[in-house]
N, C-alpha and C. Protein backbone atom coordinates (compact mmCIF):
# COMPACT_ATOMS: atom_id res chain seq x y z
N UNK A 1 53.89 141.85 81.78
CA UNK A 1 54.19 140.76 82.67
C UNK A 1 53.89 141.18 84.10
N UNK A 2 53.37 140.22 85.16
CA UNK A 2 53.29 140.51 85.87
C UNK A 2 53.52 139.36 87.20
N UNK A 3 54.27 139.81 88.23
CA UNK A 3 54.55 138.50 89.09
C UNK A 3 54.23 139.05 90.40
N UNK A 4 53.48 138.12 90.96
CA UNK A 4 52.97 138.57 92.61
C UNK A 4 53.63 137.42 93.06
N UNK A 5 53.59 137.57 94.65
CA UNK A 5 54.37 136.63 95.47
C UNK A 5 54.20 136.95 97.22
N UNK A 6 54.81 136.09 97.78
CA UNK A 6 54.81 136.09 99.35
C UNK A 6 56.04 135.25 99.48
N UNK A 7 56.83 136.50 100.58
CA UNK A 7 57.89 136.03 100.88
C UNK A 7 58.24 135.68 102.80
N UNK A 8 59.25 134.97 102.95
CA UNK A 8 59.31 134.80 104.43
C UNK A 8 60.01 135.70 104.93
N UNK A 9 60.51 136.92 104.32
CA UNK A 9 61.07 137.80 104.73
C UNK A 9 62.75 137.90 103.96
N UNK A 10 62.71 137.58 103.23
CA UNK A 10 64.11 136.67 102.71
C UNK A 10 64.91 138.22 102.49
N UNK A 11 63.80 138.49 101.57
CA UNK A 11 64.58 140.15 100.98
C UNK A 11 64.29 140.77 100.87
N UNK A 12 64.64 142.66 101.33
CA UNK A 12 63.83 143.69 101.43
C UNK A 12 63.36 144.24 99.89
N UNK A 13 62.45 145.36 100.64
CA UNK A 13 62.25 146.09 99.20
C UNK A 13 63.08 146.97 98.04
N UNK A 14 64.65 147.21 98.79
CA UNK A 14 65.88 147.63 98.50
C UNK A 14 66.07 146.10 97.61
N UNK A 15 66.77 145.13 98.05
CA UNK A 15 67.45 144.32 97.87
C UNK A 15 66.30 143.79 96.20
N UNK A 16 64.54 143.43 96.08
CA UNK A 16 64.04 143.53 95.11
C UNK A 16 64.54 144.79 94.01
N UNK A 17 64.43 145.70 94.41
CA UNK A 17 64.86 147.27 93.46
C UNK A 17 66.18 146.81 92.51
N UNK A 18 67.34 146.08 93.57
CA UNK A 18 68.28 145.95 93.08
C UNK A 18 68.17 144.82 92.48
N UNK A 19 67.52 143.85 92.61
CA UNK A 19 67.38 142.71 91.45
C UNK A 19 66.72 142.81 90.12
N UNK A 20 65.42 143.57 90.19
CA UNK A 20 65.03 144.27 88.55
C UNK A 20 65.95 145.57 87.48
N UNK A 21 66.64 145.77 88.43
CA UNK A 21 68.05 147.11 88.45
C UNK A 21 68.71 146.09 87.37
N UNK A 22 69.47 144.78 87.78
CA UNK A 22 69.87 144.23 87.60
C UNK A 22 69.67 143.88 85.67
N UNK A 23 68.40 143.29 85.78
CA UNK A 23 68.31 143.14 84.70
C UNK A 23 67.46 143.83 83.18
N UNK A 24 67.11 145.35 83.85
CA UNK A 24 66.69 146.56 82.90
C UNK A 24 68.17 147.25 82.78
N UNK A 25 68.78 146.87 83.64
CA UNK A 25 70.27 147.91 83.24
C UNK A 25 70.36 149.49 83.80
N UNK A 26 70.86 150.18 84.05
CA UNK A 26 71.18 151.33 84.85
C UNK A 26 69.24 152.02 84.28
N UNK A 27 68.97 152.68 85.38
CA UNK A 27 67.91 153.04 85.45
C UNK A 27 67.40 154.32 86.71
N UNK A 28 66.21 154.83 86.32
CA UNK A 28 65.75 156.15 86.90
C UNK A 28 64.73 155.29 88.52
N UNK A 29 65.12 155.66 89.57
CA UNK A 29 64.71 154.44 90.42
C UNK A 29 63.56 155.81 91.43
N UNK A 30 62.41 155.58 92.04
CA UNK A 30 61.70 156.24 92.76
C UNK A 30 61.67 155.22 93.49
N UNK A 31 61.66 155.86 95.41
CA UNK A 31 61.29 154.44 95.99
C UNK A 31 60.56 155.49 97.05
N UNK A 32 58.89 154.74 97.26
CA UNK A 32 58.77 155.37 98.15
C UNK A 32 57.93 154.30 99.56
N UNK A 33 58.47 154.96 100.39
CA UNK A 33 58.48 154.34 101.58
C UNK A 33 57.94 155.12 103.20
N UNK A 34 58.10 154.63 104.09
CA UNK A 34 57.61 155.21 105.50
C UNK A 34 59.01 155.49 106.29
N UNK A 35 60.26 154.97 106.16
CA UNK A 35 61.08 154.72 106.61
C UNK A 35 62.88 155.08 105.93
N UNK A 36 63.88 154.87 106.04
CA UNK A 36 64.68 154.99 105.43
C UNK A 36 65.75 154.82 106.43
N UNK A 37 66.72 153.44 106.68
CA UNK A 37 67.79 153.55 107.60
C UNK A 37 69.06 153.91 106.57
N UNK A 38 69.91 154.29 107.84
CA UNK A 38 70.91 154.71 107.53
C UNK A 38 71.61 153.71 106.40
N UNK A 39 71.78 152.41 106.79
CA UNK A 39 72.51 151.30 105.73
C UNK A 39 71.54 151.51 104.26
N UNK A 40 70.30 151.58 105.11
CA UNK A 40 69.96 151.75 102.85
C UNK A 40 69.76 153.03 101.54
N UNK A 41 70.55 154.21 102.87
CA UNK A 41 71.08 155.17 102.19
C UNK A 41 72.47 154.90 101.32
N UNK A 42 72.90 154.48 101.93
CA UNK A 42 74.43 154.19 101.83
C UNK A 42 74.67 153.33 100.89
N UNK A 43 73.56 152.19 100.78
CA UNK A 43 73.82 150.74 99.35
C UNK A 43 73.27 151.57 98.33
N UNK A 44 72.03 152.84 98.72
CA UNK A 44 71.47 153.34 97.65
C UNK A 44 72.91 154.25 96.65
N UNK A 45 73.41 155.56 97.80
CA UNK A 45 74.69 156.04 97.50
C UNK A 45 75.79 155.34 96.35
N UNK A 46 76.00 153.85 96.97
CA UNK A 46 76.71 152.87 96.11
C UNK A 46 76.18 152.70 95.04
N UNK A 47 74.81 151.97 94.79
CA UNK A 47 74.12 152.24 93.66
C UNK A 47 74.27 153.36 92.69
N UNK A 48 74.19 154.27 93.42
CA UNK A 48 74.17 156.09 92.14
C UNK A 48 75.45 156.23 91.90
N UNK A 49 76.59 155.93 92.72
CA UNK A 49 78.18 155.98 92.30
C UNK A 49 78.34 154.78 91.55
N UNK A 50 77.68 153.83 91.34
CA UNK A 50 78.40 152.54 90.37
C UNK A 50 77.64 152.99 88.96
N UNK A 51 76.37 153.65 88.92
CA UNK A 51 75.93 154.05 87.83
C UNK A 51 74.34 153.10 87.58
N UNK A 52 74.22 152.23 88.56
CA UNK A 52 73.19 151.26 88.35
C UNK A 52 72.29 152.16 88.48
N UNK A 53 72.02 153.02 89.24
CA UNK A 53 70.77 154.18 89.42
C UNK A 53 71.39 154.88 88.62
N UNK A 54 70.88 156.18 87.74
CA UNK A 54 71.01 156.90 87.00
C UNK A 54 70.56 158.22 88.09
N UNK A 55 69.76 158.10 88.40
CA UNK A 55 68.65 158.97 89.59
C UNK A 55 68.13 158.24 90.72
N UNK A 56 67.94 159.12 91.89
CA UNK A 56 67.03 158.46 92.76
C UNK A 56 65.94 159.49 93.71
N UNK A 57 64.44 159.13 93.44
CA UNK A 57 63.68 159.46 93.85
C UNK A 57 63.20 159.31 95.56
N UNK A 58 63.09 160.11 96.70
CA UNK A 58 62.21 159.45 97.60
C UNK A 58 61.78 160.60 98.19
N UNK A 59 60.20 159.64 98.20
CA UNK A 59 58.97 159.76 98.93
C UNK A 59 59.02 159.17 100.62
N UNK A 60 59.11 160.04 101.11
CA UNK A 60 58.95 158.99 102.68
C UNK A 60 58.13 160.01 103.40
N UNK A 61 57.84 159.25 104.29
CA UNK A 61 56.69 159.80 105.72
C UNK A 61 57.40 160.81 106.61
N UNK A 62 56.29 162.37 106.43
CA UNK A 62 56.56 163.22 107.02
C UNK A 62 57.43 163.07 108.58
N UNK A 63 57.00 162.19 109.34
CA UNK A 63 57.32 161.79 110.64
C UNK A 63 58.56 161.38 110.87
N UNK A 64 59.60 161.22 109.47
CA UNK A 64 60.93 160.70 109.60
C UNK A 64 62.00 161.16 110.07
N UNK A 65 61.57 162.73 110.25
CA UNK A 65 62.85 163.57 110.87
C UNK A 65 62.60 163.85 112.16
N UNK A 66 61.13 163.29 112.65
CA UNK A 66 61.17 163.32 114.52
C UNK A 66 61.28 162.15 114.94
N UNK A 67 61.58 161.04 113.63
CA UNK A 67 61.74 159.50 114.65
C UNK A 67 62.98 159.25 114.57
N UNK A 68 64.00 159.73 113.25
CA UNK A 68 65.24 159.83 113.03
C UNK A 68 65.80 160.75 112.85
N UNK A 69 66.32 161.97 113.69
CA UNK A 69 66.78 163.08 113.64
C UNK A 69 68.27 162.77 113.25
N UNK A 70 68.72 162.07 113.47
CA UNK A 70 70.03 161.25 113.28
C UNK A 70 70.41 161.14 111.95
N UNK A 71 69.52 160.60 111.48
CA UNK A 71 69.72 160.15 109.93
C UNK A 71 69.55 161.10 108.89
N UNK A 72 69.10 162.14 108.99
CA UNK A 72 68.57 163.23 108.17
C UNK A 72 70.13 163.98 107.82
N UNK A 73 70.75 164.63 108.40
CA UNK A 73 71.78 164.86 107.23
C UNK A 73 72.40 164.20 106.27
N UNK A 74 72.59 162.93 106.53
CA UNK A 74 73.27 161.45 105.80
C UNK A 74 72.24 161.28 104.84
N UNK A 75 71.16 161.56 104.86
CA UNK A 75 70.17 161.40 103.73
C UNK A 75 70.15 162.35 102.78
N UNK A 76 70.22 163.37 103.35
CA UNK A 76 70.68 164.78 102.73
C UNK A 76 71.09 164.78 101.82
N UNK A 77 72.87 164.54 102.43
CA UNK A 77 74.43 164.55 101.77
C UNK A 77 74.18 163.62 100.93
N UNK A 78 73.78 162.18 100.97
CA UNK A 78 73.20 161.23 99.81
C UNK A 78 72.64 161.96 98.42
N UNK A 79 70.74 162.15 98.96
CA UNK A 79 70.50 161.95 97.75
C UNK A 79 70.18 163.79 97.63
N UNK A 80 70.34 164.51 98.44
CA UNK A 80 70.38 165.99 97.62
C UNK A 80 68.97 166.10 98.25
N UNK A 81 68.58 167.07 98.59
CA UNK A 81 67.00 167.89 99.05
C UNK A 81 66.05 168.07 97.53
N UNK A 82 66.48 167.84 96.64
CA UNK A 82 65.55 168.56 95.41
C UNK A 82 65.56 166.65 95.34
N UNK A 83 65.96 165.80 95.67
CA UNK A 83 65.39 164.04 95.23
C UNK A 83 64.40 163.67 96.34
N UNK A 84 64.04 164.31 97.51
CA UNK A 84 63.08 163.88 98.66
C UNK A 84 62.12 164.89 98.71
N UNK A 85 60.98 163.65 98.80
CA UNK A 85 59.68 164.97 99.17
C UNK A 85 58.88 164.14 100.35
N UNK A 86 58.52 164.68 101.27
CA UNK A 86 57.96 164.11 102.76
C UNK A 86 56.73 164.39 102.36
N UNK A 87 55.82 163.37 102.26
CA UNK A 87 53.70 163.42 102.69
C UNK A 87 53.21 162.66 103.80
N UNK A 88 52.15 162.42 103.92
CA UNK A 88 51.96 161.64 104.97
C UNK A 88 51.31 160.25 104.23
N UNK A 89 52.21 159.36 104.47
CA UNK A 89 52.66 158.20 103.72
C UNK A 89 53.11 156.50 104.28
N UNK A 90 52.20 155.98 104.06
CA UNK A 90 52.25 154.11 104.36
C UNK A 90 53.12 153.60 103.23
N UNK A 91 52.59 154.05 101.84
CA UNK A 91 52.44 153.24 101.18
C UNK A 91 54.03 152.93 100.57
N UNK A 92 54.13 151.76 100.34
CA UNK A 92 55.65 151.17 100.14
C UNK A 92 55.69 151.16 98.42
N UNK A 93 56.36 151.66 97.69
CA UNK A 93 56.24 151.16 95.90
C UNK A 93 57.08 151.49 95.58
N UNK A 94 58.35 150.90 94.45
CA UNK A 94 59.45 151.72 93.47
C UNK A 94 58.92 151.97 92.26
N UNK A 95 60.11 152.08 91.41
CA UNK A 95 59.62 152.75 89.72
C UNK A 95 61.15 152.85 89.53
N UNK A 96 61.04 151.47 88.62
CA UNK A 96 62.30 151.36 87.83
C UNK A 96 62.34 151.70 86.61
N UNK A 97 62.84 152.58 85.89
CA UNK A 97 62.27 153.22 84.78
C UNK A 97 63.46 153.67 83.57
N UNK A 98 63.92 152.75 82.39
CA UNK A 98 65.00 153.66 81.55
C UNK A 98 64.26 153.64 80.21
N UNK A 99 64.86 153.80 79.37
CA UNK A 99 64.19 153.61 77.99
C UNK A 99 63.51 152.64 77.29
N UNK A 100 63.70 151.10 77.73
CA UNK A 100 63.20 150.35 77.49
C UNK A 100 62.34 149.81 78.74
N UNK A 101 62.31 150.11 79.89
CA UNK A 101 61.77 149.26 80.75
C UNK A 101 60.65 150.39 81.58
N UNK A 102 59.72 150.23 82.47
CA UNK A 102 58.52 150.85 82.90
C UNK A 102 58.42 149.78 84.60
N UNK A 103 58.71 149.41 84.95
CA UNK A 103 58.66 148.45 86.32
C UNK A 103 58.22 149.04 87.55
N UNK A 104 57.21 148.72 87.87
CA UNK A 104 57.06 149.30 89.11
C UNK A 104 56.64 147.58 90.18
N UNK A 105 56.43 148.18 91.66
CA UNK A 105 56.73 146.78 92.49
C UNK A 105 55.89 147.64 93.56
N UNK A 106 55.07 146.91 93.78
CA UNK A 106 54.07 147.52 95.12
C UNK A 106 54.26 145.88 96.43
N UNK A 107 54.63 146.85 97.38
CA UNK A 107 54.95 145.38 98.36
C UNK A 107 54.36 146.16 99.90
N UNK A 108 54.51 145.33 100.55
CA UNK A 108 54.05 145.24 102.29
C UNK A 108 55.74 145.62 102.48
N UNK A 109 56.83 145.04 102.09
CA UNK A 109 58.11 145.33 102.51
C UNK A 109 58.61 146.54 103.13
N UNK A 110 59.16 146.91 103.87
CA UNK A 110 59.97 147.95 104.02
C UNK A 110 61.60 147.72 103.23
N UNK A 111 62.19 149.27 103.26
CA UNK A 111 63.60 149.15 102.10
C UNK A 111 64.46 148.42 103.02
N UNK A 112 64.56 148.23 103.76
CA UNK A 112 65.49 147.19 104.27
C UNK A 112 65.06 145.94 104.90
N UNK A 113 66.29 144.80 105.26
CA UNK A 113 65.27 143.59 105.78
C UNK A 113 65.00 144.03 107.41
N UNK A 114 63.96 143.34 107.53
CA UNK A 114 63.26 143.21 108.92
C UNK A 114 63.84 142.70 109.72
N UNK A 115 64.39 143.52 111.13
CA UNK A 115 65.19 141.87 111.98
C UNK A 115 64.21 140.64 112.37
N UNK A 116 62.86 140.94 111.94
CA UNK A 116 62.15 140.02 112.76
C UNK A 116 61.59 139.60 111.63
N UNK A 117 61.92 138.76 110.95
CA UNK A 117 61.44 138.30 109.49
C UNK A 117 60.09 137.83 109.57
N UNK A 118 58.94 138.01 108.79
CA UNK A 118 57.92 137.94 108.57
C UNK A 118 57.31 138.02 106.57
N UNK A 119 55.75 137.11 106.57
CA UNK A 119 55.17 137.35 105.52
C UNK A 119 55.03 138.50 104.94
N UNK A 120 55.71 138.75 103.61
CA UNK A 120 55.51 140.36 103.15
C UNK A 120 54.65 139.32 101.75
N UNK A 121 54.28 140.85 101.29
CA UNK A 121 53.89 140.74 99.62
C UNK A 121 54.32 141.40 98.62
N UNK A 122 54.28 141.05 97.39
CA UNK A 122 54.82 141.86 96.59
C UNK A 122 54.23 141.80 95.50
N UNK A 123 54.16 142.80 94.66
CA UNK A 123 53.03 142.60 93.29
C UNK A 123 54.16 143.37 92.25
N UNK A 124 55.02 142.55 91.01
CA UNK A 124 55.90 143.73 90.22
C UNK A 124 55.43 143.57 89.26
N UNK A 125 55.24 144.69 88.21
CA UNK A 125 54.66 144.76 86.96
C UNK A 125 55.43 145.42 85.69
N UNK A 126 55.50 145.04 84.83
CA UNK A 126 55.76 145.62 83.60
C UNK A 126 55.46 145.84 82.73
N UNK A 127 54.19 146.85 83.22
CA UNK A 127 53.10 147.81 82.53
C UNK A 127 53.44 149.10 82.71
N UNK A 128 53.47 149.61 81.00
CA UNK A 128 53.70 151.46 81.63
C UNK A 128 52.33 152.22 82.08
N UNK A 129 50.72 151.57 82.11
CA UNK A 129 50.13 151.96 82.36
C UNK A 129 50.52 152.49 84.60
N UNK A 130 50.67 151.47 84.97
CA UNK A 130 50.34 151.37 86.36
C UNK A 130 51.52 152.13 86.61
N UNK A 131 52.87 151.91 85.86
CA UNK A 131 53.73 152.41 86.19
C UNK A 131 53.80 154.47 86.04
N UNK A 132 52.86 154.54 85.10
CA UNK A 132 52.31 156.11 84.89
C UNK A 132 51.64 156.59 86.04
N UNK A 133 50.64 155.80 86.44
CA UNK A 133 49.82 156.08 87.68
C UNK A 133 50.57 156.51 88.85
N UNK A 134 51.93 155.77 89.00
CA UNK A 134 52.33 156.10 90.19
C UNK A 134 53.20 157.04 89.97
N UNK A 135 53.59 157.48 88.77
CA UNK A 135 54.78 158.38 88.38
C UNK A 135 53.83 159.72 88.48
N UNK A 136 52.70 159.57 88.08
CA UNK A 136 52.19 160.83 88.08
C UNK A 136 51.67 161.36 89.81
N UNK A 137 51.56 160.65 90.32
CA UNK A 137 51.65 160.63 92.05
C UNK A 137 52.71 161.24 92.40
N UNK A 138 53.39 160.74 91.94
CA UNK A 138 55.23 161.10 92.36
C UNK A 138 55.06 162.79 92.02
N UNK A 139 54.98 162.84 90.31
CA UNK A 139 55.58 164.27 89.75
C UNK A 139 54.42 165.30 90.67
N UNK A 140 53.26 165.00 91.60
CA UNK A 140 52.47 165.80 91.55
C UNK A 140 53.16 166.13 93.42
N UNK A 141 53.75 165.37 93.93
CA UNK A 141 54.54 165.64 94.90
C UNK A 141 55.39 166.62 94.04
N UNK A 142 56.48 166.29 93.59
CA UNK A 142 57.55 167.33 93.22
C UNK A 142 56.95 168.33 92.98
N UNK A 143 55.73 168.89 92.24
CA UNK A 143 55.51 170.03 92.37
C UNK A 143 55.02 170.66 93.30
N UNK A 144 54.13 169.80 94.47
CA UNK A 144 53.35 170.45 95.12
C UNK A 144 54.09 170.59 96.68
N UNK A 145 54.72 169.56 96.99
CA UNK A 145 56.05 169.54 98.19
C UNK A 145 57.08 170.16 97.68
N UNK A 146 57.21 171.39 98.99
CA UNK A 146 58.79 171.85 98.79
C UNK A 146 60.31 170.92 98.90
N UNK A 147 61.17 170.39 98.79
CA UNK A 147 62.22 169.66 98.52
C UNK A 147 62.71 169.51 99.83
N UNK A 148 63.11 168.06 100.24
CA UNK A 148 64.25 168.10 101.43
C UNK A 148 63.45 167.65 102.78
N UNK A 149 63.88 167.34 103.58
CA UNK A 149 63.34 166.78 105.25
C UNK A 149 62.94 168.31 106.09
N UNK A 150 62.84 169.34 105.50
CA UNK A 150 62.76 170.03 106.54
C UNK A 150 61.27 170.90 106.34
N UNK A 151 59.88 170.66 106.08
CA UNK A 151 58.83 171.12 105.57
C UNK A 151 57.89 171.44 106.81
N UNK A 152 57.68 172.02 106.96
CA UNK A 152 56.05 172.19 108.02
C UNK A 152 55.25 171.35 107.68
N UNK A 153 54.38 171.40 109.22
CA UNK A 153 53.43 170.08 108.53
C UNK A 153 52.07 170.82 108.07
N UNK A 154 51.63 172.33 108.53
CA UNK A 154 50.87 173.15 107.51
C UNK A 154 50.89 172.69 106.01
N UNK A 155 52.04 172.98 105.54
CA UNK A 155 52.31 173.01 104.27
C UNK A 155 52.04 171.43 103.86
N UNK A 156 52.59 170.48 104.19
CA UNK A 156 52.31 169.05 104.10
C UNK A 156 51.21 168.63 103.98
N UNK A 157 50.21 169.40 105.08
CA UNK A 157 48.73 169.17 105.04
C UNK A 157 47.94 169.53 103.99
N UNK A 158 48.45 170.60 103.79
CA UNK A 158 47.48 171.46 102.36
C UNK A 158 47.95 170.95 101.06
N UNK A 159 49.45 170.23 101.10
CA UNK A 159 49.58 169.32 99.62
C UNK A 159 48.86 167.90 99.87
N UNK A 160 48.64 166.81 101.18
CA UNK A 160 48.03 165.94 101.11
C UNK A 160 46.54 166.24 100.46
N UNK A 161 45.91 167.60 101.01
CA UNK A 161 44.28 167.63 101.16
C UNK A 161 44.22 167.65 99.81
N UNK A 162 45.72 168.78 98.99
CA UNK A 162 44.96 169.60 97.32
C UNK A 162 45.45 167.88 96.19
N UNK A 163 46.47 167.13 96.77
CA UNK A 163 46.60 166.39 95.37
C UNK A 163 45.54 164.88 95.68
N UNK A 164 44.90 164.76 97.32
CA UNK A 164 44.17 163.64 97.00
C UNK A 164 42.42 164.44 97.00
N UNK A 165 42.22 165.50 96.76
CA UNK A 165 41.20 166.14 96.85
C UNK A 165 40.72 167.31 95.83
N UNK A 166 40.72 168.66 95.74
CA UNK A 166 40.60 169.13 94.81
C UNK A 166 41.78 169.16 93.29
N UNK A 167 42.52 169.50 93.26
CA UNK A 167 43.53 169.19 92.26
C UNK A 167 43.85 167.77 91.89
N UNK A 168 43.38 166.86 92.43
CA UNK A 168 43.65 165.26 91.83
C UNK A 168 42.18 164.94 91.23
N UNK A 169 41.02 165.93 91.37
CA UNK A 169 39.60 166.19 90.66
C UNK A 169 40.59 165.47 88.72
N UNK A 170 40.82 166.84 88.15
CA UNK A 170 41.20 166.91 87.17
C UNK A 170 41.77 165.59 86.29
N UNK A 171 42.94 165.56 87.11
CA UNK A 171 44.06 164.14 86.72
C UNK A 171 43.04 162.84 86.89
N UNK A 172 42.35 162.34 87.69
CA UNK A 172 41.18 161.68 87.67
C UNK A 172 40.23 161.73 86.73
N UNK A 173 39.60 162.95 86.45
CA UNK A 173 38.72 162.16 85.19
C UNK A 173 39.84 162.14 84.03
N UNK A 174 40.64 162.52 83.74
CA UNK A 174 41.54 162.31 82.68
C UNK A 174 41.79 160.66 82.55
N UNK A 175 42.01 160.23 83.68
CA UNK A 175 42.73 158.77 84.17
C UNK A 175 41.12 157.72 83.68
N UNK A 176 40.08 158.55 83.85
CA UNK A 176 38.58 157.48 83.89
C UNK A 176 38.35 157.64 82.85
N UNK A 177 39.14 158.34 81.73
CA UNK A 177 39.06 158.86 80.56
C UNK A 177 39.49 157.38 79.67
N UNK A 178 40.78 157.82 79.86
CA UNK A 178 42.16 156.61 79.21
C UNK A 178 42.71 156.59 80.66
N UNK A 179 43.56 155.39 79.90
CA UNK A 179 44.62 154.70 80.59
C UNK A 179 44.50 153.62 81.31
N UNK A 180 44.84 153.19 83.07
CA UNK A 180 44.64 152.04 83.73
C UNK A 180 43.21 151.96 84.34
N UNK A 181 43.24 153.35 84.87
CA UNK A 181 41.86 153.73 85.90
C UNK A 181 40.57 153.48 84.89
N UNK A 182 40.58 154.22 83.40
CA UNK A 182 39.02 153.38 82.61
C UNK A 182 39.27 152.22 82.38
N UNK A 183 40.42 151.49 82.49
CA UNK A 183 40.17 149.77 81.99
C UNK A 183 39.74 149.44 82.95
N UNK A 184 40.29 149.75 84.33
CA UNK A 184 39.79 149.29 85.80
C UNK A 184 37.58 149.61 85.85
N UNK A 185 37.39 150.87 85.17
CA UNK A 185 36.24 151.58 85.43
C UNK A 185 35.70 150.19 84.49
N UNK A 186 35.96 150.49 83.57
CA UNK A 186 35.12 149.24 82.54
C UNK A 186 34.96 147.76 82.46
N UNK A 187 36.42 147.34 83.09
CA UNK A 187 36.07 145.58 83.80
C UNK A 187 34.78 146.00 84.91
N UNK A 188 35.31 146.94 85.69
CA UNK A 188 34.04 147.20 87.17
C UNK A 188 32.74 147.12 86.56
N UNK A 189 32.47 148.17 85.53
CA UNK A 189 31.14 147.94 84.98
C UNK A 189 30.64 147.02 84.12
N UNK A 190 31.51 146.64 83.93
CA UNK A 190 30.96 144.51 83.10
C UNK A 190 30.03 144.05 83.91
């Protein structure tokens, strides 16, 4: 299944997370983002203490601990240094994920609402193909980023260059092999 949409700003990309949450039932949640305020640590927190998250993943933009120096212990104490990995990062997507469900949601949104409400997009799917694609993005951070807000950006640099450049070689033709990327390769070549 799959549902795209445009919204007037109604509800963030938090507030979506928690509506597919809703109806897959407690679940393994990745959210990754550019940003992270303090309030959507805290609904997230609520979330992992009520049990609706099981886990929580985040990906956010290296730049978050010199634009919010503030917020970085509270993120911390939240979700633990071994659940955050910093790259250099736009891209907005979750991964709602338990035994029966595979959901992922690619949007323009940021995790919280906008004070200045505007057209976002949103594309959610419930395919484990796409939803693999981005999980394997994810796991190739966890191995290749050290854990937590506090990383050099040396080190940051040489995991952006090795997983979208030599070491993402491999996982790529695997992907043009099977999975989403040869169905994508083979509609292309129709």
């Amino acid at each position: 299944m799959r549902v795209i949409g445009l919204t007037k700003g109604q509800f963030s990309l938090l507030d979506m997370v928690q509506a597919v949450q809703a109806q897959t039932g407690p679940a393994d949640v990745t959210v990754s983002t550019w940003t992270i305020a303090e309030s959507d640590s805290k609904r997230v927190a609520e979330f992992l203490a009520g049990g609706s998250f099981r886990s929580f993943t985040l990906v956010i933009d290296r730049s978050f601990p010199s634009r919010y120096p503030q917020y970085c212990a509270g993120v911390l104490e939240i979700f633990g240094a071994e659940a955050i990995r910093m790259t250099r990062t736009h891209a907005k997507f979750a991964l709602i994920g338990n035994d029966d469900w595979r959901i992922s949601v690619r949007t323009s949104m940021n995790l919280n609402l906008n004070p200045n409400p505007r057209c976002e997009q949103f594309e959610l799917d419930d395919d484990p193909e796409i939803y693999r694609f981005f999980e394997e993005y994810v796991g190739e951070l966890m191995v290749a980023v050290p854990a937590g807000l506090d990383v050099d950006g040396g080190t940051l640099h040489a995991e952006f260059k090795a997983i979208f450049a030599g070491e993402a070689v491999a996982a790529r033709e695997r992907q043009e092999q099977e999975g989403f990327t040869a169905q994508l390769n083979r509609w292309l070549d129709e």
